[in-house]
N, C-alpha and C. Protein backbone atom coordinates (compact mmCIF):
# COMPACT_ATOMS: atom_id res chain seq x y z
N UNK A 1 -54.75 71.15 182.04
CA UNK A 1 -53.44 71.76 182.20
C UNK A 1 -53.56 73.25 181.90
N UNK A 2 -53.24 74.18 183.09
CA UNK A 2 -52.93 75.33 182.78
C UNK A 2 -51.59 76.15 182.04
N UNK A 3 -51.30 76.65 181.39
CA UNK A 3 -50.15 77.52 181.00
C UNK A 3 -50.27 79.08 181.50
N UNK A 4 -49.29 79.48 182.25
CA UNK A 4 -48.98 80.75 182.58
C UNK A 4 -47.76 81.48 181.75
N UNK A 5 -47.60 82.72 181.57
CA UNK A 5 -46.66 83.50 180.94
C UNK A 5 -45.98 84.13 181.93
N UNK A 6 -44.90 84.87 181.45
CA UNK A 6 -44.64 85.56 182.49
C UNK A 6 -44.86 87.09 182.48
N UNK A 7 -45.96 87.42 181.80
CA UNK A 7 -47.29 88.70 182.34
C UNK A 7 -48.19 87.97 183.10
N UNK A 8 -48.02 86.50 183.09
CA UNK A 8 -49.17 86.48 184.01
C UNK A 8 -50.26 85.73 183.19
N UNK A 9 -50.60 86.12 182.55
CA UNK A 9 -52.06 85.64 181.66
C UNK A 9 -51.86 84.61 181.14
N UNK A 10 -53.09 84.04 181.49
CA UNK A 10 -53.11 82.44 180.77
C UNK A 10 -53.82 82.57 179.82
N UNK A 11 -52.94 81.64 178.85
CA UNK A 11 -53.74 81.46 177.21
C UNK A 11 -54.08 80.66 176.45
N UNK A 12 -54.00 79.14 177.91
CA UNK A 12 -54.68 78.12 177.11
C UNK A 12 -54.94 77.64 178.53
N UNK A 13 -56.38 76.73 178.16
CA UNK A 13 -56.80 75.88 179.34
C UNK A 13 -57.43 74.24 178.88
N UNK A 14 -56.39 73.68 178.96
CA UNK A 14 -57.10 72.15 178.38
C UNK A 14 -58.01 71.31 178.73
N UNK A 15 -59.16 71.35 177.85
CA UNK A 15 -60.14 70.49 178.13
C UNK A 15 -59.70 69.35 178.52
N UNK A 16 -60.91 68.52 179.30
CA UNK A 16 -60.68 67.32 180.03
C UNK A 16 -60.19 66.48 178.60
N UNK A 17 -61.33 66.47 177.83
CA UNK A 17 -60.78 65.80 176.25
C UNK A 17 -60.57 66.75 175.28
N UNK A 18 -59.49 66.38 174.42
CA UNK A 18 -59.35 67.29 173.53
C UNK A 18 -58.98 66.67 172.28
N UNK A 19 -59.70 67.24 170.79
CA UNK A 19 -59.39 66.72 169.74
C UNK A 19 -58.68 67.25 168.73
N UNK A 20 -57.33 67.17 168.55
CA UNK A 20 -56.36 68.36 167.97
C UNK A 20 -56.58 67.88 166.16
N UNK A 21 -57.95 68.21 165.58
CA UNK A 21 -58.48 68.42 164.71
C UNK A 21 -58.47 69.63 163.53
N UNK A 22 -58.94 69.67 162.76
CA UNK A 22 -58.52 71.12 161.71
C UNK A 22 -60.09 71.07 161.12
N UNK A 23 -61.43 70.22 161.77
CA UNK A 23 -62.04 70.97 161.38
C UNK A 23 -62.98 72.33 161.46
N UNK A 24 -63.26 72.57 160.14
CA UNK A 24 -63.97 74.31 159.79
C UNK A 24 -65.09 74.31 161.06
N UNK A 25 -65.27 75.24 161.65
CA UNK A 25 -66.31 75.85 162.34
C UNK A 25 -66.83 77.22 161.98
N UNK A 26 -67.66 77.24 162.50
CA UNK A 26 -68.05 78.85 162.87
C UNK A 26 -68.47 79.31 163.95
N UNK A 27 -67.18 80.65 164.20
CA UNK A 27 -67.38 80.64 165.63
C UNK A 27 -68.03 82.36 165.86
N UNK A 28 -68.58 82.68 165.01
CA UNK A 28 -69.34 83.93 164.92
C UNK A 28 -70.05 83.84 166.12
N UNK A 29 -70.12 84.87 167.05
CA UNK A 29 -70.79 85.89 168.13
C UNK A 29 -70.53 84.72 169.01
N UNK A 30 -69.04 84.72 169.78
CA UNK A 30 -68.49 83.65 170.35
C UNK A 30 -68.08 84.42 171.29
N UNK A 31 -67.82 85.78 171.46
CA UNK A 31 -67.94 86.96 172.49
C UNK A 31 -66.56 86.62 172.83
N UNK A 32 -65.50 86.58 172.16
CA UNK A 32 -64.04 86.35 172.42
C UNK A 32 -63.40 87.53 171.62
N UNK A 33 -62.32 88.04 172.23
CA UNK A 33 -61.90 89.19 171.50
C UNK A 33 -60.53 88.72 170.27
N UNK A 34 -60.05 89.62 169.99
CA UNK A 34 -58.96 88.94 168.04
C UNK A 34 -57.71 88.67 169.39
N UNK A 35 -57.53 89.18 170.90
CA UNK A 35 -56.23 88.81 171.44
C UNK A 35 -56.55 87.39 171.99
N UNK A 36 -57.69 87.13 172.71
CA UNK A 36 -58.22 86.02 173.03
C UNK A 36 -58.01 84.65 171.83
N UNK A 37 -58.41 85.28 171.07
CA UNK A 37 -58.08 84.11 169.73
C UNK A 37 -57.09 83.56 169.35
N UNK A 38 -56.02 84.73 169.01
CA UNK A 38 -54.50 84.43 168.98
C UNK A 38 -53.71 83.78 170.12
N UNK A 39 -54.17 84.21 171.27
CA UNK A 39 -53.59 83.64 172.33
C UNK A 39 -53.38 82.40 172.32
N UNK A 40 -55.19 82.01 172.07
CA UNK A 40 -55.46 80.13 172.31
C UNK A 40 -54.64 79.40 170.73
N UNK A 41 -54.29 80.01 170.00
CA UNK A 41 -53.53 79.59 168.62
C UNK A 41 -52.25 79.48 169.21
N UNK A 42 -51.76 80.75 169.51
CA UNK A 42 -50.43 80.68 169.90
C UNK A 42 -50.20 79.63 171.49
N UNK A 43 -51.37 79.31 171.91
CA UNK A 43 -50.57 78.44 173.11
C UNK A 43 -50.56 76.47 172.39
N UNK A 44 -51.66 76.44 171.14
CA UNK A 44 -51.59 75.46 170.26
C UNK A 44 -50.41 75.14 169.63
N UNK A 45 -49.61 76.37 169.25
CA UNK A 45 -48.28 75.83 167.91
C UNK A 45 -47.22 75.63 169.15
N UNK A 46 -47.45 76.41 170.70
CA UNK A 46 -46.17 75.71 171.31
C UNK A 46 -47.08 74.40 172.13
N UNK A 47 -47.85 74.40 172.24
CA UNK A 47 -47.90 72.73 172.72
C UNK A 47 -47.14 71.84 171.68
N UNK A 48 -47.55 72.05 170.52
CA UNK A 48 -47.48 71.18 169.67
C UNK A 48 -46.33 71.51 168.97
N UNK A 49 -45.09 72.25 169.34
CA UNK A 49 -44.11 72.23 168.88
C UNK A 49 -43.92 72.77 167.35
N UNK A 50 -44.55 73.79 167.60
CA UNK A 50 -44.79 74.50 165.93
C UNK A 50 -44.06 75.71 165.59
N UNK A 51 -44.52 76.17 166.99
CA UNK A 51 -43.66 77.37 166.74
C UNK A 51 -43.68 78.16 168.43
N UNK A 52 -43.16 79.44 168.55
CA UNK A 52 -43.01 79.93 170.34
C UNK A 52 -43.11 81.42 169.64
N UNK A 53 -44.45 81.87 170.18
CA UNK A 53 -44.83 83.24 169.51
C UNK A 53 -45.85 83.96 171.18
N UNK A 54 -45.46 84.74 171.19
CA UNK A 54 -45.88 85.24 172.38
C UNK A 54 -46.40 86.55 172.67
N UNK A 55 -47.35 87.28 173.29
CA UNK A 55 -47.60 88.50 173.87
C UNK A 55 -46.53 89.18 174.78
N UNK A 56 -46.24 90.17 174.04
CA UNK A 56 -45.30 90.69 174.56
C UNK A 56 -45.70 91.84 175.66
N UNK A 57 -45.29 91.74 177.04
CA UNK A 57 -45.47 92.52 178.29
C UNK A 57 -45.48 93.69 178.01
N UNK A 58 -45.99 94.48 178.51
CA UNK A 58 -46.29 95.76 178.30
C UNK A 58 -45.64 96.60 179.44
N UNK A 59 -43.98 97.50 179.23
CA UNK A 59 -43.53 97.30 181.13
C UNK A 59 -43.70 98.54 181.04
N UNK A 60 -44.31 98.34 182.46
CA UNK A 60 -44.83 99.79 183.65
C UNK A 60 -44.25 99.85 184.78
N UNK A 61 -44.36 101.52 185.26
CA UNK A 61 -43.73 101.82 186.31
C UNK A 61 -44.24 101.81 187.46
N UNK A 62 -44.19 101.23 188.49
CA UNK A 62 -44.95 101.26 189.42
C UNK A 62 -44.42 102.06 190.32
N UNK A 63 -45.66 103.05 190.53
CA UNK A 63 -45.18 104.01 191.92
C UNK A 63 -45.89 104.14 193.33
N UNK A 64 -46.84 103.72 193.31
CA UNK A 64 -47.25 103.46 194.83
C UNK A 64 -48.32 101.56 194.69
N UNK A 65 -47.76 101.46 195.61
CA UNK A 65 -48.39 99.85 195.87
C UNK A 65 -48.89 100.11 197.92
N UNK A 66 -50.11 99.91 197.62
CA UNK A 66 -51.22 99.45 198.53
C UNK A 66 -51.17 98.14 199.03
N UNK A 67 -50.32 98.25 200.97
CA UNK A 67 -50.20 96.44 201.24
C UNK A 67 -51.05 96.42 202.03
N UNK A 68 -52.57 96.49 202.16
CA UNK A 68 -53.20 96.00 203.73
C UNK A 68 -52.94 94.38 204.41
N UNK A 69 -51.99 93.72 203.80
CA UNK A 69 -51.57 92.28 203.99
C UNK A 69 -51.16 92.43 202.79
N UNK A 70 -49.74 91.34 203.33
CA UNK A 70 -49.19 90.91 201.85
C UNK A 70 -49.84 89.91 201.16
N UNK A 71 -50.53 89.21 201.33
CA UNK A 71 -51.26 88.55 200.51
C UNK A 71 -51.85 89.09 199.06
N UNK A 72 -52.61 90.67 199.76
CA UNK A 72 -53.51 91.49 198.97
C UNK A 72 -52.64 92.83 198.11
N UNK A 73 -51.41 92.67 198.09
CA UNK A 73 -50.76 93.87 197.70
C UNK A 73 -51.61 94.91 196.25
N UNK A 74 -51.93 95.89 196.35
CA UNK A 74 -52.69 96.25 194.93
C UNK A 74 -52.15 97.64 194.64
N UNK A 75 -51.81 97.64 193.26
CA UNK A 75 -50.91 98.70 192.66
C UNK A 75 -52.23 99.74 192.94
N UNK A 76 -51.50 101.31 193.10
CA UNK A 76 -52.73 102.15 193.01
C UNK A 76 -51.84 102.92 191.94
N UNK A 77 -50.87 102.98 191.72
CA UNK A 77 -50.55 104.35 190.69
C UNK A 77 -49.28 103.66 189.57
N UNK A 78 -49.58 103.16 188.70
CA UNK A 78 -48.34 103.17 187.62
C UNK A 78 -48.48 103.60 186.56
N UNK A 79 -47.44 103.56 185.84
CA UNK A 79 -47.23 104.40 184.13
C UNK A 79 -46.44 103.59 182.89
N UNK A 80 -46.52 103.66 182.22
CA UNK A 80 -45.88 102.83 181.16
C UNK A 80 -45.02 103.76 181.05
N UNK A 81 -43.60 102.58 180.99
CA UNK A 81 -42.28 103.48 180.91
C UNK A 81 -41.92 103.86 179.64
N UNK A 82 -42.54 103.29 178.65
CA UNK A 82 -42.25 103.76 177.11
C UNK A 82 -43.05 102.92 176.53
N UNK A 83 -43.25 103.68 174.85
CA UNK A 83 -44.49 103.30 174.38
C UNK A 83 -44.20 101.95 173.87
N UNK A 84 -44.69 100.82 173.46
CA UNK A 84 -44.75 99.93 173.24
C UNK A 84 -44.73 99.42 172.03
N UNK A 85 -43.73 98.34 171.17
CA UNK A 85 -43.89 98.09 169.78
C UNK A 85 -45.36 97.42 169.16
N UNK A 86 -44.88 96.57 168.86
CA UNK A 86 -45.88 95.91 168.25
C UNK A 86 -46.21 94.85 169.45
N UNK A 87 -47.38 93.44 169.52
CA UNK A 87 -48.13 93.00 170.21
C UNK A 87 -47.03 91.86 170.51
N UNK A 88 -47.38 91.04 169.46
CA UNK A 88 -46.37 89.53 169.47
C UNK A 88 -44.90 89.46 168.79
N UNK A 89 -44.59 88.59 169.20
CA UNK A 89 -42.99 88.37 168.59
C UNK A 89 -42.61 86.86 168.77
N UNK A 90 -41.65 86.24 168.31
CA UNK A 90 -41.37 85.04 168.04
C UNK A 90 -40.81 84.20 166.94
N UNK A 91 -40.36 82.85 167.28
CA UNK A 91 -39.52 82.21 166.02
C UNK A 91 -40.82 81.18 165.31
N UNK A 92 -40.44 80.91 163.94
CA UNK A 92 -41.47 80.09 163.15
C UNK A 92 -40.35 79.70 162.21
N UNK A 93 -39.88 77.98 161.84
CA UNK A 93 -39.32 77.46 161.70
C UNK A 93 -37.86 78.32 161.51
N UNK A 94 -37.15 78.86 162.22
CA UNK A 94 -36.27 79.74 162.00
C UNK A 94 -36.33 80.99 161.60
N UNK A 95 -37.62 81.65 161.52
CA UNK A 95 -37.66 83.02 161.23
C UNK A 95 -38.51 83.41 162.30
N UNK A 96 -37.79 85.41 162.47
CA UNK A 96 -38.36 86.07 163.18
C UNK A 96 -39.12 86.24 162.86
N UNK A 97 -40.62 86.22 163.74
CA UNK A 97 -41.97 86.76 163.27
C UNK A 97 -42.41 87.95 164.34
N UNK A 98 -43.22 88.65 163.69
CA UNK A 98 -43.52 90.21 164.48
C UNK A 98 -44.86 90.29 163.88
N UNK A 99 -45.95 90.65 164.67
CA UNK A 99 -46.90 91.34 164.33
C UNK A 99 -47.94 92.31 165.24
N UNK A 100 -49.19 92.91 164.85
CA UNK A 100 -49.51 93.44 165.78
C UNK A 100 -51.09 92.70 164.99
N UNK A 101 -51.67 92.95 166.26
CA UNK A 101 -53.37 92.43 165.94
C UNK A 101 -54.06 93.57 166.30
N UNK A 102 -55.81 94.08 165.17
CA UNK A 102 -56.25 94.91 165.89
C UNK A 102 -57.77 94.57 164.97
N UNK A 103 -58.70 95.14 165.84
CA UNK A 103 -59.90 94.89 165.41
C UNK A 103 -60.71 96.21 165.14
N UNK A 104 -61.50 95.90 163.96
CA UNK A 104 -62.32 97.38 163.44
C UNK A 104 -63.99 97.16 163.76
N UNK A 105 -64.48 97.90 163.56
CA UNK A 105 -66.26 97.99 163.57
C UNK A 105 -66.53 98.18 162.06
N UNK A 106 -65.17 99.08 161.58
CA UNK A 106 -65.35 99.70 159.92
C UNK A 106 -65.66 98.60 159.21
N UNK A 107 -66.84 98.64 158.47
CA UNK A 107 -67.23 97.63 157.64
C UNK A 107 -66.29 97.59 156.01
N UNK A 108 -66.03 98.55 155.36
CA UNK A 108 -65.62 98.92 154.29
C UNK A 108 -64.10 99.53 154.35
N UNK A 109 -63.64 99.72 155.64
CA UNK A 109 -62.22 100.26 155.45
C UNK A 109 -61.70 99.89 157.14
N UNK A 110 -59.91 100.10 157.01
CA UNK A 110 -59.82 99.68 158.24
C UNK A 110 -58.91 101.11 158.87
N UNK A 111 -59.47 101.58 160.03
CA UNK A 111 -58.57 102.87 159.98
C UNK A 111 -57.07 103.31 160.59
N UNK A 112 -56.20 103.85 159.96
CA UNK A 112 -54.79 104.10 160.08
C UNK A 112 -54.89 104.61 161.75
N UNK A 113 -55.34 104.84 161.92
CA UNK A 113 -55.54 105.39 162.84
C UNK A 113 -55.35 104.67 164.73
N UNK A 114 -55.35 102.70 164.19
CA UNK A 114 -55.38 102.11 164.89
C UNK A 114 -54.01 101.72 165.34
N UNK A 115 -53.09 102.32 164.59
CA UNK A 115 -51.68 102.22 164.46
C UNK A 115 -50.50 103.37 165.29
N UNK A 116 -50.24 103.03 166.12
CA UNK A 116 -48.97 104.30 166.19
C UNK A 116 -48.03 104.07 165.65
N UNK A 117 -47.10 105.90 165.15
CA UNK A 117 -46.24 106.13 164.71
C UNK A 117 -45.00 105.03 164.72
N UNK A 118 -45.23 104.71 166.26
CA UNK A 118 -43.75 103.82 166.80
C UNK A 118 -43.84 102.95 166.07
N UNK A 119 -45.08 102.07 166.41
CA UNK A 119 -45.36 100.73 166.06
C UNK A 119 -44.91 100.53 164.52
N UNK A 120 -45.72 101.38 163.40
CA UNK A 120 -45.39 101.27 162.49
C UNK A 120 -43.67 101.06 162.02
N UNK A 121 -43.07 102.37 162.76
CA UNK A 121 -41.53 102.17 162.52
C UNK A 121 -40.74 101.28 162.98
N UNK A 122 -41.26 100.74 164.24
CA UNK A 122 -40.68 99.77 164.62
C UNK A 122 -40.57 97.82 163.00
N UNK A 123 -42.04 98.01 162.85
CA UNK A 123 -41.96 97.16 161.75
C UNK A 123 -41.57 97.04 160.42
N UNK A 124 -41.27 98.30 160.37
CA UNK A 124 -40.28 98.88 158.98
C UNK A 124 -38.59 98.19 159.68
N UNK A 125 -38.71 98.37 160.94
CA UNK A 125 -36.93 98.38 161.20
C UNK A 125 -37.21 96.63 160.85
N UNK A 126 -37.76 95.94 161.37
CA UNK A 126 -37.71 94.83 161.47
C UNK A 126 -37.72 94.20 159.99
N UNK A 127 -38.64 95.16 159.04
CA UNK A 127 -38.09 94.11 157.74
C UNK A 127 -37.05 94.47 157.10
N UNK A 128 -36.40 95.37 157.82
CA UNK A 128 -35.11 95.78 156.86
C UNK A 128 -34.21 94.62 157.29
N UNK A 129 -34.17 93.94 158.83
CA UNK A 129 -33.29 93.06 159.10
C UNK A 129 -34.13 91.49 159.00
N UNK A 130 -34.75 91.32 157.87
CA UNK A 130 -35.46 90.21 157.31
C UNK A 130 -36.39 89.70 158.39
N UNK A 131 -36.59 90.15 159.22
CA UNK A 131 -37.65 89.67 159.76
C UNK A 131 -39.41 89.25 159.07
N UNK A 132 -40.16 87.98 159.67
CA UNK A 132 -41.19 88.63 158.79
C UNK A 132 -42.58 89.32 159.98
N UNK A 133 -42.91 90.49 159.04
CA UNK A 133 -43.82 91.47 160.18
C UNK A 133 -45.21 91.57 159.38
N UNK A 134 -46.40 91.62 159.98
CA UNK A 134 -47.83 92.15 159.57
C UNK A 134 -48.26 92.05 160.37
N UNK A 135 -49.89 92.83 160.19
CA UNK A 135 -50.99 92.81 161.31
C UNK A 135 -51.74 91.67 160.91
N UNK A 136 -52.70 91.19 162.29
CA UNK A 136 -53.75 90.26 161.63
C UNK A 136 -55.38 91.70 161.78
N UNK A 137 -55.77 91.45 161.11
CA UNK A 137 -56.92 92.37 161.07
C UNK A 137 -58.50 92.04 161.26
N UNK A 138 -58.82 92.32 161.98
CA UNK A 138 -60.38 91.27 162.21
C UNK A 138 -61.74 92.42 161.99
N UNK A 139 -62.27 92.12 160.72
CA UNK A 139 -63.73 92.85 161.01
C UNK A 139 -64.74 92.80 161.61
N UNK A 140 -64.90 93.15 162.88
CA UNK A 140 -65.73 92.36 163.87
C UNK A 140 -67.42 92.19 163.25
N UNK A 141 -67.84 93.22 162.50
CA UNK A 141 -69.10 92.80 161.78
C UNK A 141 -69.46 91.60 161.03
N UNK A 142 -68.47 91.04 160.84
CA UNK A 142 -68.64 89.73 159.86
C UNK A 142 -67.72 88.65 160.40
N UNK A 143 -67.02 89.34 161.39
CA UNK A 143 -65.62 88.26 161.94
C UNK A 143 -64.89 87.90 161.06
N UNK A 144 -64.52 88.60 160.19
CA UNK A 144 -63.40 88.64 159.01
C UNK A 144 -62.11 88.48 159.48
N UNK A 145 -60.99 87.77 159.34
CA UNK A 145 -60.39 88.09 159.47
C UNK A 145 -58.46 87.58 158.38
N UNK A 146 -57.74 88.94 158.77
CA UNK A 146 -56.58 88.56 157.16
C UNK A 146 -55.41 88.90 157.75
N UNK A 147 -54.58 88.58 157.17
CA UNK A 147 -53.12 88.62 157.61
C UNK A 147 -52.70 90.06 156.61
N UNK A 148 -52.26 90.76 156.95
CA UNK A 148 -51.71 91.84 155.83
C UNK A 148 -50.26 92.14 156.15
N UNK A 149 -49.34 91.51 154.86
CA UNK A 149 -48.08 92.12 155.35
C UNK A 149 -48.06 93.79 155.53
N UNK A 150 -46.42 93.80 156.54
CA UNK A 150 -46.30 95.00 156.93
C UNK A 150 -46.01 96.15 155.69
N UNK A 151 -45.32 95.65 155.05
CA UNK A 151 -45.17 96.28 153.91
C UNK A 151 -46.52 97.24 152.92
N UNK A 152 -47.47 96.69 152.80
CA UNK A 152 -48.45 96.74 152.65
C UNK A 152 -49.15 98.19 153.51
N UNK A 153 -49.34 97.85 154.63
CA UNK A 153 -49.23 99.03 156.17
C UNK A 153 -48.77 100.12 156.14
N UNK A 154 -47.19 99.79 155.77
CA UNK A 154 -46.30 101.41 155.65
C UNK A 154 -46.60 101.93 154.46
N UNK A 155 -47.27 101.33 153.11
CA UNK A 155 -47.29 101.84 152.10
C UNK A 155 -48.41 102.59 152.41
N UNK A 156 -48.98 102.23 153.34
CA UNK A 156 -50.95 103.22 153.09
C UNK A 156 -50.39 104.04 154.66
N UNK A 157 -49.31 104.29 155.06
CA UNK A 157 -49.22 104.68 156.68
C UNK A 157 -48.52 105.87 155.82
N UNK A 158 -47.18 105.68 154.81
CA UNK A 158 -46.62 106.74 154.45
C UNK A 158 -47.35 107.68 153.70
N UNK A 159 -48.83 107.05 152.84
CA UNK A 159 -49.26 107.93 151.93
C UNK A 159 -49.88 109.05 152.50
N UNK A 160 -50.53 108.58 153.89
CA UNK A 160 -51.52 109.49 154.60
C UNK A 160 -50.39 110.95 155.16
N UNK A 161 -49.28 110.39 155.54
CA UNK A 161 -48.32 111.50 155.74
C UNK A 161 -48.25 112.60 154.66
N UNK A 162 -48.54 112.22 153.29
CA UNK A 162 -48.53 113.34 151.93
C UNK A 162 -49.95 113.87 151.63
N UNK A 163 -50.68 113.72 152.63
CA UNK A 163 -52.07 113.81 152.46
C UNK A 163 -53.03 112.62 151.77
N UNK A 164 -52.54 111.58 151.76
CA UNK A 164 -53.18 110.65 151.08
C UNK A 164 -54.62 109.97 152.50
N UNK A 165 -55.20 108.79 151.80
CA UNK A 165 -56.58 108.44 152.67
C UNK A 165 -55.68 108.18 154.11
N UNK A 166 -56.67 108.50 155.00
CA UNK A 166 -56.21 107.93 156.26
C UNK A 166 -56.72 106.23 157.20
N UNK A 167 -57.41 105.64 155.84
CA UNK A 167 -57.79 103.94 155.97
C UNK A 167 -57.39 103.21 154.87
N UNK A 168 -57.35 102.05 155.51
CA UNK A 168 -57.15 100.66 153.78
C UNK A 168 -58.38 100.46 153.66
N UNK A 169 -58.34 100.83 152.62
CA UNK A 169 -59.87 99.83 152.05
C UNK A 169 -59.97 98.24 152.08
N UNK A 170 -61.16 97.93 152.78
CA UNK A 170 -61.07 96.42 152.96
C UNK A 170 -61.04 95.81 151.34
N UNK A 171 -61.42 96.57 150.04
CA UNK A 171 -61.12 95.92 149.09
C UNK A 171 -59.74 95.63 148.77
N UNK A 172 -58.35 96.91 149.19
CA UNK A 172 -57.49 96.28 149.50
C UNK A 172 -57.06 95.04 149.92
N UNK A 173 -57.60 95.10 151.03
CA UNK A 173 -57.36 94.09 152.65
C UNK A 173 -57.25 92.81 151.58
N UNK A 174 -58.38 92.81 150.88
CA UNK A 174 -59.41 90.77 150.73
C UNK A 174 -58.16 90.87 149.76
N UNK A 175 -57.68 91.84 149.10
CA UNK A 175 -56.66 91.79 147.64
C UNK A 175 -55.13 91.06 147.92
N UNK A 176 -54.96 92.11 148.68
CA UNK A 176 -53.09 92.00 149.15
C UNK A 176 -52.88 91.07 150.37
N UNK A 177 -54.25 91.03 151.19
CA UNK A 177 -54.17 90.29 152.55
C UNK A 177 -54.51 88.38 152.40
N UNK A 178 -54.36 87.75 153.40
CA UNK A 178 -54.60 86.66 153.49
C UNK A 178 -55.82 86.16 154.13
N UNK A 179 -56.42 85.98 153.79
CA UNK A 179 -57.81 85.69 154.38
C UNK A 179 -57.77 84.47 155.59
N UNK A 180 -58.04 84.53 156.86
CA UNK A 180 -57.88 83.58 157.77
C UNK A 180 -59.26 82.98 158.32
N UNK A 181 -59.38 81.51 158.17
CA UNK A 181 -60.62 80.84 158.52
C UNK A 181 -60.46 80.14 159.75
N UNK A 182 -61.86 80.26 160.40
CA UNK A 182 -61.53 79.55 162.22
C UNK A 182 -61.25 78.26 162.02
N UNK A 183 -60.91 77.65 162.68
CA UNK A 183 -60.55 75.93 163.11
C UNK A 183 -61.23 75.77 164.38
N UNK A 184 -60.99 74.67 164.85
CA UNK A 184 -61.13 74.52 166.42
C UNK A 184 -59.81 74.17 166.91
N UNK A 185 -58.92 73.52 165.93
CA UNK A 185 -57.73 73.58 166.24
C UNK A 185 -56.38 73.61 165.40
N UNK A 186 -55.83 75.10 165.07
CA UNK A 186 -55.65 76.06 165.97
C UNK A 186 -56.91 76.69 165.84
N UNK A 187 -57.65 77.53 166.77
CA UNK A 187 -58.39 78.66 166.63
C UNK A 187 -58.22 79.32 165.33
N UNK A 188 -57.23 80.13 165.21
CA UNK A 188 -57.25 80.86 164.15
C UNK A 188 -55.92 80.41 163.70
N UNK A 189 -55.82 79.70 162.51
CA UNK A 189 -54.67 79.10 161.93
C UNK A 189 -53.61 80.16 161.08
N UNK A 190 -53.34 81.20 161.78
CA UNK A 190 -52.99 82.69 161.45
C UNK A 190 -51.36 82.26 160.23
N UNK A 191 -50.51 81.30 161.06
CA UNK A 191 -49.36 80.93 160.32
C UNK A 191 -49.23 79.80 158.97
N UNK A 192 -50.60 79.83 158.56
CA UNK A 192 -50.58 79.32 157.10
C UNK A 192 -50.66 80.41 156.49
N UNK A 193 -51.29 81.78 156.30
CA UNK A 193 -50.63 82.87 155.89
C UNK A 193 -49.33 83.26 156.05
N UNK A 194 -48.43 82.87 157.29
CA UNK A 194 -46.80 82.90 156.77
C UNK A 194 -46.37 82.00 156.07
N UNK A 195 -46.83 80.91 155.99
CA UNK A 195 -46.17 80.33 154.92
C UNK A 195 -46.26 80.39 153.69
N UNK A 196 -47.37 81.38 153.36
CA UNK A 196 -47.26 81.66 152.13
C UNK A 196 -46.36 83.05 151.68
N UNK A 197 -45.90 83.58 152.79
CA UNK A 197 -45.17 84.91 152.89
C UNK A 197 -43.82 84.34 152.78
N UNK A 198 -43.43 83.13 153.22
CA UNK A 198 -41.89 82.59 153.25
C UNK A 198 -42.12 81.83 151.48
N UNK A 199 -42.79 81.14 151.32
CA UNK A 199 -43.05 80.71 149.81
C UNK A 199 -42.66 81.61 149.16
């Protein structure tokens, strides 16, 4: 069974057999990227009625489209009509969830830098109206990967504005963050770190 979105991209593809299991693997140098991962999680909690958390479209302007047959129509020129919040969005047993995912090479720190202005403010607006918001953070050297509330984010996003560091230290990260271990099913079981954020 395929699942389509409506960007288009598919984010789960069901094996002929499948064993909706929780055990530990390791899926180190599995050549899948931290959106690839989440995807196949997030198309797990809505099969299975867990939760409806989604990639959010990215909308562009399209200004010239190439028809040599309609069959083959191919965009040659568009623009993003405005910058974009954060990645995912969605409900989890009645709460709004928001986050953004991003992956580092930085072995020892993760850099501010991977963040825009918007994004950040956008997740400040969101916990003022109780939403819950964080990044998931993946160290691709070790395939680390942690849930860090947003809160957490704006505190090391505002300091750099007063001249403070312009990265979290991953000793931070392992401190304040949630440490996330692979499964085979979900992939990355990212929302047992919210439940310890709603706890």
């Amino acid at each position: 069974m395929t699942i389509r979105y409506p960007n288009g991209n598919q984010f789960y593809e069901q094996p002929a057999s499948s064993n909706d299991h929780n055990d530990t693997i390791n899926f180190s140098n599995r050549g899948m990227t931290l959106e690839d991962e989440i995807n196949k999680s997030n198309s797990y909690y809505l099969r299975n009625e867990i939760a409806v958390i989604h990639k959010k479209p990215t909308p562009i302007q399209i200004v010239s489209v190439d028809y040599p047959k309609r069959s083959a129509a191919r965009i040659k020129e568009a623009y993003f009509r405005k910058a974009s919040t954060t990645d995912y969005n969605g409900v989890y047993h009645g709460y709004y969830i928001d986050f953004d995912a991003k992956e580092t090479k930085n072995k020892t720190s993760f850099p501010l830098k991977n963040f825009h202005k918007h994004q950040v403010e956008h997740m400040r607006q969101c916990l003022k109206q109780q939403g819950i918001c964080f990044a998931i953070i993946k160290f691709v050297n070790d395939q680390s990967v942690f849930v860090l509330r947003a809160s957490t984010l704006i505190t090391y996003w505002d300091r750099q504005a007063t001249g403070g560091r312009k990265s979290i230290p991953r000793s931070v990260i392992e401190k304040r963050g949630f440490p996330i271990h692979y499964r085979i099913n979900p992939l990355l079981p990212y929302l047992s770190a919210v439940d310890l954020m709603i706890d």
